[in-house]
C-alpha atoms as a PDB file:
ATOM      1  CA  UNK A   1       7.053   1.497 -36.623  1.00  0.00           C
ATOM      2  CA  UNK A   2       6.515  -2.133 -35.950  1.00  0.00           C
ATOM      3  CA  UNK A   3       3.617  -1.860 -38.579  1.00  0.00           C
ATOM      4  CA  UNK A   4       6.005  -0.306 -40.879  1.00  0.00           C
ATOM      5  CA  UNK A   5       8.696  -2.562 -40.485  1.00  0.00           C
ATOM      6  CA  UNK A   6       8.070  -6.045 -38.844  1.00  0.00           C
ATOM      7  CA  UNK A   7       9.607  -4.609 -35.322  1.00  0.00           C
ATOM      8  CA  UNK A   8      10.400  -1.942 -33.100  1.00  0.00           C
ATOM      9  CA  UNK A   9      11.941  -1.490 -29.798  1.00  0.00           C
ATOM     10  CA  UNK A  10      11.400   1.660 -27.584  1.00  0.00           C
ATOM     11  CA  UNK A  11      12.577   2.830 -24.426  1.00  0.00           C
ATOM     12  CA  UNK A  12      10.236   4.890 -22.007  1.00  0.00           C
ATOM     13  CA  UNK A  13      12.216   6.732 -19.776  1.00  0.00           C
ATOM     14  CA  UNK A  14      11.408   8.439 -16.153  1.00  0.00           C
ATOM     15  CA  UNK A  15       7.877   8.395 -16.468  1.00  0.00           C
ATOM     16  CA  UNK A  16       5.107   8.582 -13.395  1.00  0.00           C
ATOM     17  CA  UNK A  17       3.137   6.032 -12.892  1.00  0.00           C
ATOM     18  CA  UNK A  18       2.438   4.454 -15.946  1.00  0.00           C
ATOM     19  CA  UNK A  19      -0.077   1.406 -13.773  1.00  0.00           C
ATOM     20  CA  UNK A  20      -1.007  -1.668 -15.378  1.00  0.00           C
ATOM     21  CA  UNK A  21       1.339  -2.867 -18.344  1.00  0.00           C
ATOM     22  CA  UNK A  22      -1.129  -5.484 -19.364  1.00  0.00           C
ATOM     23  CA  UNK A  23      -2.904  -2.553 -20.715  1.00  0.00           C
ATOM     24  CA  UNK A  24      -0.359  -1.881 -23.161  1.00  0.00           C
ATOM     25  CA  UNK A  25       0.139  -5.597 -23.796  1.00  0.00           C
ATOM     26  CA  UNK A  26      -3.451  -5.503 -24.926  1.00  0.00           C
ATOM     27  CA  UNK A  27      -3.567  -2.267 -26.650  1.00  0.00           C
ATOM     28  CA  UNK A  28      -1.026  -3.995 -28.761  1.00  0.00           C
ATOM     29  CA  UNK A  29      -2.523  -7.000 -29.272  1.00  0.00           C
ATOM     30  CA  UNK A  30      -5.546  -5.091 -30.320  1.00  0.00           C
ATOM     31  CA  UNK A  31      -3.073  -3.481 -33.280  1.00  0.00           C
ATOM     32  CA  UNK A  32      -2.411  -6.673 -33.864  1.00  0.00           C
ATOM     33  CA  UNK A  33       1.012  -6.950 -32.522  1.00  0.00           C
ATOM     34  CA  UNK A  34       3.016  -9.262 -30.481  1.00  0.00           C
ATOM     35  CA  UNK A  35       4.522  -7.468 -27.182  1.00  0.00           C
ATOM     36  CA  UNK A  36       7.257  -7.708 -24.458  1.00  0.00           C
ATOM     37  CA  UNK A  37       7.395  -5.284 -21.932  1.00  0.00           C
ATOM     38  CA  UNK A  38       9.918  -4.954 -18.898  1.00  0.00           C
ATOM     39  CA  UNK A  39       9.393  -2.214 -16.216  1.00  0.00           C
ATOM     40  CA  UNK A  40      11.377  -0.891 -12.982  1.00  0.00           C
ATOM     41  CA  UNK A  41      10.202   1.452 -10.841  1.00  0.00           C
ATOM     42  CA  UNK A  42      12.381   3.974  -8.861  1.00  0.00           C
ATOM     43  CA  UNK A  43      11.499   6.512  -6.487  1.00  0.00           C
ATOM     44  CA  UNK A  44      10.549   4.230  -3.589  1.00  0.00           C
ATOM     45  CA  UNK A  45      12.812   2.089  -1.293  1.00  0.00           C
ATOM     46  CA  UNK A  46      12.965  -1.179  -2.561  1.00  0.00           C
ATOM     47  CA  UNK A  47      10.564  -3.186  -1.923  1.00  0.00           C
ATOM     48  CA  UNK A  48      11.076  -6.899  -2.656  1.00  0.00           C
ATOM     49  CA  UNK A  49      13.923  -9.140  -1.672  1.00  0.00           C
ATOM     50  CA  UNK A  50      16.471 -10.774  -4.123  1.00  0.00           C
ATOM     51  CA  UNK A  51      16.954 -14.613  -3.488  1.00  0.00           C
ATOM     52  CA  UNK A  52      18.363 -15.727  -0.098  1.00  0.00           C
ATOM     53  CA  UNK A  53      18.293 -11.985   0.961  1.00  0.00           C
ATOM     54  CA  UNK A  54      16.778 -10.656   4.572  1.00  0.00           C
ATOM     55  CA  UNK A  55      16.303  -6.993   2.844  1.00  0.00           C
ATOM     56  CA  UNK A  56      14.540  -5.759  -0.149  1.00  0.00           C
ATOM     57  CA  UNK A  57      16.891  -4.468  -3.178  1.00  0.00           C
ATOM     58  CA  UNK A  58      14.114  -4.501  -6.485  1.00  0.00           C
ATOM     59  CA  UNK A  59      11.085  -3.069  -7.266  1.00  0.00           C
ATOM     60  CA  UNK A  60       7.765  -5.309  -8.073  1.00  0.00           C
ATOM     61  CA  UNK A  61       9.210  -5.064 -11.544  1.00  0.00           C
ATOM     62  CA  UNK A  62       6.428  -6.604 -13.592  1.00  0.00           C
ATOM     63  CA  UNK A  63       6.117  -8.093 -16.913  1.00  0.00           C
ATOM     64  CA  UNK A  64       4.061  -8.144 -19.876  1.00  0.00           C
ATOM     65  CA  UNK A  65       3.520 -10.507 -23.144  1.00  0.00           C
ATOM     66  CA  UNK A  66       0.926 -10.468 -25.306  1.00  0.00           C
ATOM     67  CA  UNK A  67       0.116 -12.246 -28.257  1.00  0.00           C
ATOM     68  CA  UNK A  68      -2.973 -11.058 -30.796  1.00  0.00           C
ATOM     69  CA  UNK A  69      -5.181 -13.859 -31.531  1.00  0.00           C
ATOM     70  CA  UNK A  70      -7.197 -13.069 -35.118  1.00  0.00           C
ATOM     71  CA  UNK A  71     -10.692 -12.961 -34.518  1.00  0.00           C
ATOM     72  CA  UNK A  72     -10.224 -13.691 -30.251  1.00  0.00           C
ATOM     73  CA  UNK A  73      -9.536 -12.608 -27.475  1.00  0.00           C
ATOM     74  CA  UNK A  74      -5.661 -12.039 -26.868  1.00  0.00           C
ATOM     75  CA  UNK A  75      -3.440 -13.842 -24.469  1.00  0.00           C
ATOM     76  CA  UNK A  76      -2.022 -11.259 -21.857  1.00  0.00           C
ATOM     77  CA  UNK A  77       0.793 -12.423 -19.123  1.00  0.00           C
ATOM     78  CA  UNK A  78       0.938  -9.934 -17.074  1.00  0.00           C
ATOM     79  CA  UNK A  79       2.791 -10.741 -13.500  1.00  0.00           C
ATOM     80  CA  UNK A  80       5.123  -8.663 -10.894  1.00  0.00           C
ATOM     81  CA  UNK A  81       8.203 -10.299 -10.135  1.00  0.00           C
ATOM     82  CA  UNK A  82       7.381 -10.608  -6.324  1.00  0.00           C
ATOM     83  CA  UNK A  83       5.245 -13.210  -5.214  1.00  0.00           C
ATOM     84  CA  UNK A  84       2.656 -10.849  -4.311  1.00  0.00           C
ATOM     85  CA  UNK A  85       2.101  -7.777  -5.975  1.00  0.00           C
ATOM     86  CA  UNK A  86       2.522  -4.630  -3.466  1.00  0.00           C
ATOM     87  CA  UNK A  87      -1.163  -3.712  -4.058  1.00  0.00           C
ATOM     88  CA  UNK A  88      -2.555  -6.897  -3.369  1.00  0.00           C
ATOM     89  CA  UNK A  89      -0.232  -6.435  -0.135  1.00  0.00           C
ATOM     90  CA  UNK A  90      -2.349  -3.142   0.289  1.00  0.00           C
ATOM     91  CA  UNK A  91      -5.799  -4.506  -0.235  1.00  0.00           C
ATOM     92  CA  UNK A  92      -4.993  -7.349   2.849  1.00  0.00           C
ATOM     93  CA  UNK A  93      -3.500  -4.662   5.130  1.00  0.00           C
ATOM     94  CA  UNK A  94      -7.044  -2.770   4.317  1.00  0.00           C
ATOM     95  CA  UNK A  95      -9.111  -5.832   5.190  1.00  0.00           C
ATOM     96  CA  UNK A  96      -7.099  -6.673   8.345  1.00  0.00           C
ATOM     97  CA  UNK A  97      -6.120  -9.993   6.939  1.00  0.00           C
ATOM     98  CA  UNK A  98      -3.363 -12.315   6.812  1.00  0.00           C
ATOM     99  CA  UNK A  99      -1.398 -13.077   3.725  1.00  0.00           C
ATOM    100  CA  UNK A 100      -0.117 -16.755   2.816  1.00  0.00           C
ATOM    101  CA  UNK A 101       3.122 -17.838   3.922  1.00  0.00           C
ATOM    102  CA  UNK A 102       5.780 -17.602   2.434  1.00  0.00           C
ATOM    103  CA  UNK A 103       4.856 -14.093   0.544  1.00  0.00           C
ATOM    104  CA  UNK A 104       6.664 -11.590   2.613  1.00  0.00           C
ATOM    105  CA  UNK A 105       9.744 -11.179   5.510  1.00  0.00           C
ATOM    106  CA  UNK A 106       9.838  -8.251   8.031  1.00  0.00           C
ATOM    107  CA  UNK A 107      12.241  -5.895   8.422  1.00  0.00           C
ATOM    108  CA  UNK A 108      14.625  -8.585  10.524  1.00  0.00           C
ATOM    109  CA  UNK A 109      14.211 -11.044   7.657  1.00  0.00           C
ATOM    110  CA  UNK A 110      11.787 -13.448   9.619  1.00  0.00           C
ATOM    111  CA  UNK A 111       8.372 -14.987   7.544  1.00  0.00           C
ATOM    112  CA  UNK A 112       5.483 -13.783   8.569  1.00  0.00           C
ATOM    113  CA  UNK A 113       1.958 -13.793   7.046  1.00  0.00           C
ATOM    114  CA  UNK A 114       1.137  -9.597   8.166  1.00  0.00           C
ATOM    115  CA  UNK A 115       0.996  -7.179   5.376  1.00  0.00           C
ATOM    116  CA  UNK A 116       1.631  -4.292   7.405  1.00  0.00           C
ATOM    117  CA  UNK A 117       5.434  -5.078   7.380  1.00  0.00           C
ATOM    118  CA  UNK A 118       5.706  -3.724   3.663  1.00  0.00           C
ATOM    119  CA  UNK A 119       4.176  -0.534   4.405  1.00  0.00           C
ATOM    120  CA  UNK A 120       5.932   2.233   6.088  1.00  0.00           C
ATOM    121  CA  UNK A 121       2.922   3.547   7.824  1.00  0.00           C
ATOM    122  CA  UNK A 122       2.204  -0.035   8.986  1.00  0.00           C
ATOM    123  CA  UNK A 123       5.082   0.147  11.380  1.00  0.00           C
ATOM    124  CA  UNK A 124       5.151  -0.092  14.842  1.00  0.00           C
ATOM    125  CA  UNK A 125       8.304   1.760  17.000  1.00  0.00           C
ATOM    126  CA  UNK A 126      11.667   1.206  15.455  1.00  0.00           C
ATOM    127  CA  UNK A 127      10.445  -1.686  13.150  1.00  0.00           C
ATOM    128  CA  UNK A 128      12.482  -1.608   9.838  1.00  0.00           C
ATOM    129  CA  UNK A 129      11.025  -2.031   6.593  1.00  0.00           C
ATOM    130  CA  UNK A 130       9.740  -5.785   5.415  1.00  0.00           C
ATOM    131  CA  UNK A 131      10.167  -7.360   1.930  1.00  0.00           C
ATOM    132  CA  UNK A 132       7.994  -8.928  -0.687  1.00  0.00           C
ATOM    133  CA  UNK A 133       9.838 -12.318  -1.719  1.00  0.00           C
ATOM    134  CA  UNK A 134      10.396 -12.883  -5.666  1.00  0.00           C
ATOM    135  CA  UNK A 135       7.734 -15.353  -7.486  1.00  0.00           C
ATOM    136  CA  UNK A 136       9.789 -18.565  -8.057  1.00  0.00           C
ATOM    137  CA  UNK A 137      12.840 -17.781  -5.727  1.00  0.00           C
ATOM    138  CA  UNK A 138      16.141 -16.916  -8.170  1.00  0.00           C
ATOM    139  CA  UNK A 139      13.785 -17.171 -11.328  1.00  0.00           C
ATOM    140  CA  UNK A 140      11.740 -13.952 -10.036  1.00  0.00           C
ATOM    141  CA  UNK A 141      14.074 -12.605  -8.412  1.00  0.00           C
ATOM    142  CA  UNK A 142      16.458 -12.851 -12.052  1.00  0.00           C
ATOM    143  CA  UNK A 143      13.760 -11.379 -13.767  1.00  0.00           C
ATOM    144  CA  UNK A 144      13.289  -8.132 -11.635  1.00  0.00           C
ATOM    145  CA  UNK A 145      17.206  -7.806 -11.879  1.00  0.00           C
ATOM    146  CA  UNK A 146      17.099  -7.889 -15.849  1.00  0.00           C
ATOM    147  CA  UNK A 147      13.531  -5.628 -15.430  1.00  0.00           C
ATOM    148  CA  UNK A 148      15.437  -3.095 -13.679  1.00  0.00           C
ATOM    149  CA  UNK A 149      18.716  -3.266 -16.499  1.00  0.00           C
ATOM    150  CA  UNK A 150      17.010  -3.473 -19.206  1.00  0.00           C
ATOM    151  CA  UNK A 151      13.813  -0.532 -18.636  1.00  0.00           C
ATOM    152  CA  UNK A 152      16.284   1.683 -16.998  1.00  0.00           C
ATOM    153  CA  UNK A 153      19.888   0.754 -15.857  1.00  0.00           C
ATOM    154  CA  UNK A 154      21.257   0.513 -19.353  1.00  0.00           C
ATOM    155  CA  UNK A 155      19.616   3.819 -20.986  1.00  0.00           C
ATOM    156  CA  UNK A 156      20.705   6.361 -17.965  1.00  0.00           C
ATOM    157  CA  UNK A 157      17.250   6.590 -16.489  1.00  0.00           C
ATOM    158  CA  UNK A 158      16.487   6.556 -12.741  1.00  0.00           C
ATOM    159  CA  UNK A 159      17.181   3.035 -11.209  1.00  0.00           C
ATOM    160  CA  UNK A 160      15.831   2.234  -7.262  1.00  0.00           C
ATOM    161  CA  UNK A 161      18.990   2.264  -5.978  1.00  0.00           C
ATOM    162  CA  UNK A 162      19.481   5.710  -6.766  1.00  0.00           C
ATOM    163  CA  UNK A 163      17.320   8.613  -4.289  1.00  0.00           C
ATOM    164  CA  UNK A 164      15.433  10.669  -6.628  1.00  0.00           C
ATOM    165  CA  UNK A 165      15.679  15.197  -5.724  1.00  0.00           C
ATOM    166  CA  UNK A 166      11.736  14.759  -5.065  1.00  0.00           C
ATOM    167  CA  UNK A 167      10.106  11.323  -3.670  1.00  0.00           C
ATOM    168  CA  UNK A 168       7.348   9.850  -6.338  1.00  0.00           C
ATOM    169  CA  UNK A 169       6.690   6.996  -8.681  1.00  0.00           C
ATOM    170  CA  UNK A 170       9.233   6.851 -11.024  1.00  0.00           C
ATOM    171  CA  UNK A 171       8.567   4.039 -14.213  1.00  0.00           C
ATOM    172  CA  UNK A 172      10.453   3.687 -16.912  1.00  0.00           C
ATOM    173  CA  UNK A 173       9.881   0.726 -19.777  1.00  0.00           C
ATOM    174  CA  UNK A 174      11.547  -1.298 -21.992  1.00  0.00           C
ATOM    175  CA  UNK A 175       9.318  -3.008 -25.004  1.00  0.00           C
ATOM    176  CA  UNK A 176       9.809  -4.762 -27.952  1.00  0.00           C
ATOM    177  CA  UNK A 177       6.340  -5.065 -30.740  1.00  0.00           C
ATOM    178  CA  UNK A 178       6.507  -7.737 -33.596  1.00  0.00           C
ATOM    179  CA  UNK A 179       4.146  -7.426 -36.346  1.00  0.00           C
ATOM    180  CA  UNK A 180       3.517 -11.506 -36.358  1.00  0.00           C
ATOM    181  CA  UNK A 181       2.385 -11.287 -40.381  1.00  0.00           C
ATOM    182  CA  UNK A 182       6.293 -10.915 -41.137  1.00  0.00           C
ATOM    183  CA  UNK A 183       6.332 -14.243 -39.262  1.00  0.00           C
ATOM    184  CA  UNK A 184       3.204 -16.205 -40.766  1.00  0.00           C
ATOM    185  CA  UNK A 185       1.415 -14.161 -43.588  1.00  0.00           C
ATOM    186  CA  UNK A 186      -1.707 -16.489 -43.221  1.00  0.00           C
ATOM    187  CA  UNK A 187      -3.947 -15.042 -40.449  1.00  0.00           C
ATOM    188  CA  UNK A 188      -5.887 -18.016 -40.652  1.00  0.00           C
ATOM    189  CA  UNK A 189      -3.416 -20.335 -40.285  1.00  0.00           C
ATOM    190  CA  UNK A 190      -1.781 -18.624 -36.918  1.00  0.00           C
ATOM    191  CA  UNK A 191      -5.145 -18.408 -35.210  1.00  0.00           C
ATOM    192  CA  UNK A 192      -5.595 -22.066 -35.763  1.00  0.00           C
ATOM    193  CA  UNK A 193      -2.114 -23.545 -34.747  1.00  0.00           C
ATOM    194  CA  UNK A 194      -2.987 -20.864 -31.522  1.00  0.00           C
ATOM    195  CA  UNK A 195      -6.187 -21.522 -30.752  1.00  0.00           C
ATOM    196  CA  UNK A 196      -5.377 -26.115 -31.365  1.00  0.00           C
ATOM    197  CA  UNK A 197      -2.468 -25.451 -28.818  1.00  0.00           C
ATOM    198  CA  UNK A 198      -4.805 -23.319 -26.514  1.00  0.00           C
ATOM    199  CA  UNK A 199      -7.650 -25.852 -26.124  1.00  0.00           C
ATOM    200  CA  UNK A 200      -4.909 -28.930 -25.668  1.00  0.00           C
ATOM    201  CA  UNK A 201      -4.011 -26.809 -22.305  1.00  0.00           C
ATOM    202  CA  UNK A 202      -7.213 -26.239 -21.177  1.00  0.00           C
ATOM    203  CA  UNK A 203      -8.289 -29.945 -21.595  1.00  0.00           C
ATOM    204  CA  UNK A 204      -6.043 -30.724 -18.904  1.00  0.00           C
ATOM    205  CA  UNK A 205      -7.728 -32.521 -15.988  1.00  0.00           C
ATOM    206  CA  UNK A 206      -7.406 -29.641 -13.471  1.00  0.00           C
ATOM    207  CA  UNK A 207      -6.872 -30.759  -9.765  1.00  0.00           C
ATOM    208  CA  UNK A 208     -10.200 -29.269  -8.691  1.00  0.00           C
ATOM    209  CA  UNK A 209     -13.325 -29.446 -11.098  1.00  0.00           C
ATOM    210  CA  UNK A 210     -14.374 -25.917  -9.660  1.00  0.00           C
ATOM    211  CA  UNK A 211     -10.981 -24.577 -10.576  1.00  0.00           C
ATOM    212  CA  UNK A 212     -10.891 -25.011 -14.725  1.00  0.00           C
ATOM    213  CA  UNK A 213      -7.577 -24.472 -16.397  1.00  0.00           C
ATOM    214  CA  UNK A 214      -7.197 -21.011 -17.819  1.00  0.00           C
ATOM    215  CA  UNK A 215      -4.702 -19.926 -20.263  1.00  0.00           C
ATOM    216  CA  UNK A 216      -3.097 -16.364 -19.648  1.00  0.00           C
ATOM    217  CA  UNK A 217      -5.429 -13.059 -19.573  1.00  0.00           C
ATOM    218  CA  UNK A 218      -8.670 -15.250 -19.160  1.00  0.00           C
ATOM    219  CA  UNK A 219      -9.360 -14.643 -15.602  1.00  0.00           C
ATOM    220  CA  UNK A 220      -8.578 -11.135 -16.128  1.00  0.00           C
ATOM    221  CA  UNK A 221     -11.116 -10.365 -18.620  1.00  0.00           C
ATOM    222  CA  UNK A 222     -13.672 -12.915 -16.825  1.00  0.00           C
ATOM    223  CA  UNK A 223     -13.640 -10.785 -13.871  1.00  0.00           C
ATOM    224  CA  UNK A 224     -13.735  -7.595 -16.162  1.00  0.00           C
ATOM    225  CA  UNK A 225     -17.248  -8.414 -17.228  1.00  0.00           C
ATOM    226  CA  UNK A 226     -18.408  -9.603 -13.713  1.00  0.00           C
ATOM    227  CA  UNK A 227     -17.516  -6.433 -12.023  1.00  0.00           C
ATOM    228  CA  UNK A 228     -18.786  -4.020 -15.101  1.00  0.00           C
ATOM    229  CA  UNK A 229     -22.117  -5.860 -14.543  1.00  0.00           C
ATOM    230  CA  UNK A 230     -22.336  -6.303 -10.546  1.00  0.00           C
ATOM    231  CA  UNK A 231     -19.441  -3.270  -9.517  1.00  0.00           C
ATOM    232  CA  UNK A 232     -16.120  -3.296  -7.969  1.00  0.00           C
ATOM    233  CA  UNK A 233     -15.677  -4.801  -3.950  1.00  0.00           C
ATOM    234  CA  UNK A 234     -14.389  -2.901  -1.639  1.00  0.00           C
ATOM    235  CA  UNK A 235     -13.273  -2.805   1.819  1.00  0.00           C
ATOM    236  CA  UNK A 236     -14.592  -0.404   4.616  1.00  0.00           C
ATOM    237  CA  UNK A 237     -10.822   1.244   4.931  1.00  0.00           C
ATOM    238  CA  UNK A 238     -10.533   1.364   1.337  1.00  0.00           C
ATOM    239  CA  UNK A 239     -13.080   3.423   0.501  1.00  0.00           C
ATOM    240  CA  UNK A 240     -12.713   5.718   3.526  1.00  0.00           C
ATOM    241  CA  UNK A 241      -9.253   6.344   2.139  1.00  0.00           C
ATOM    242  CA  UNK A 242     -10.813   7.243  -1.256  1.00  0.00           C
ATOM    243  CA  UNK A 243     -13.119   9.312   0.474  1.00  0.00           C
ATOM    244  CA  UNK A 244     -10.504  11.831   2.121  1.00  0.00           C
ATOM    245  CA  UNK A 245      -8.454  11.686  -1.254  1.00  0.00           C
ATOM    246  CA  UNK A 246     -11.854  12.913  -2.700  1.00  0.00           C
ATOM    247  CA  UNK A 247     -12.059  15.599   0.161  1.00  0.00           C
ATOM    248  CA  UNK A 248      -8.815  16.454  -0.100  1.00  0.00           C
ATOM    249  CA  UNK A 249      -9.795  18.107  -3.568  1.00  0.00           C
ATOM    250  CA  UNK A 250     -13.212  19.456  -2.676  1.00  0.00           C
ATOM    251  CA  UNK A 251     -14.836  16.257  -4.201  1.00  0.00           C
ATOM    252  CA  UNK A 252     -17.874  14.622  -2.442  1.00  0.00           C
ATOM    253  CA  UNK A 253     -16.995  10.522  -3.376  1.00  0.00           C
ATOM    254  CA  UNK A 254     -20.499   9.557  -1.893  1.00  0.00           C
ATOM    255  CA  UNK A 255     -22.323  11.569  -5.030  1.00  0.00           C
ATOM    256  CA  UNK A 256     -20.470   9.103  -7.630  1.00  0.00           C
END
């Protein structure tokens, strides 16, 4: 459609899991469109606080832009609207280690730097339910709100507020694709006003000569090619926790 006619917009409604959205960023970009994607996810108790809040009312919500790049590699921002995303959360609590401040309440609205506060089974006695804090205080915490509207409150589909008849993942996605050509015809001459603008960022002095300036997606695909090459770290708990899943099905994870 976009192809066809410069644009399209689209509405995913109620699906499972759908996991990273950068993927579709760059599955666009690789059609060589421009993306936007918005998601909410229902199905869970909320999860991450809204500004000045002590409980948790959104999802992660995440985001996802991409913009093609003839000839190169695309740039991909993909975030969550929490300050850390809930999986990142997960991999800490795995590794028995702290988070930074300021990333996550507990369940009486007090800082604290342990992960386990965000996870139900991380609980101890009559502990309530922790929060991820929004990226950016209001800013993040504005985006998840429009996330959740915009993917799902506006088209009828299930929003987090609302318990669910069975308790899963429940995404649903708002997008909008833009075939750039109907923008700038000459191929040539958007990859070079990109890729000028791209290399006047990175020539910023960064702060820390180990710690280069990257533009968006970068890292991402940097680490991509380490990890196809030298494999994928994992914690102890982790991979136990992969192991019974494995069981679970009659699957021996050690012969992989």
């Amino acid at each position: 459609m976009a192809q066809a006619g410069g644009g399209a917009i689209l509405n995913l409604l109620d699906a499972h899991h759908i996991g990273r959205i950068g993927h579709y960023a760059e599955a666009a970009a690789a059609h060589g469109l421009i993306s936007l994607f918005w998601v909410n996810v229902a199905g869970r108790p909320p999860i991450v606080a809204p500004y000045a809040a002590k409980e948790a009312r959104f999802g992660t919500n995440p985001h996802a832009i991409g913009i093609p790049l003839p000839g190169g590699d695309p740039i991909v921002l993909d975030f969550a609207t929490s300050r850390m995303a809930h999986g990142k959360a997960r991999v800490a609590l795995n590794k028995g280690e702290p988070v930074p401040p300021g990333y996550i309440i507990d369940g009486e609205g007090r800082p604290t730097t342990e992960p386990r506060h965000v996870f139900q089974h991380g609980l101890l006695g009559d502990e309530a339910l922790g929060a991820l804090l929004p990226f950016g205080d209001h800013k993040g915490a504005g985006l998840s709100l429009i996330a959740e509207l915009l993917s799902a409150g506006l088209m009828g589909a299930a929003r987090i507020d609302e318990k669910p008849a069975k308790s899963w993942i429940i995404n649903s996605l708002f997008g909008v694709l833009i075939d750039p050509a109907r923008l700038e015809p000459d191929a040539d001459l958007r990859k070079s006003r990109t890729e000028s603008y791209l290399a006047f960022v990175r020539a910023a002095k960064p702060q820390d000569e180990a710690d280069p300036v990257l533009t968006p997606g970068e890292k991402e695909r940097a680490v991509r090619l380490e990890r196809a090459e030298t494999g994928i770290p994992l914690d102890d708990e982790t991979w136990s926790q992969i192991k019974a899943a494995a069981a679970a099905h009659g699957i021996d994870a050690e012969s992989y």
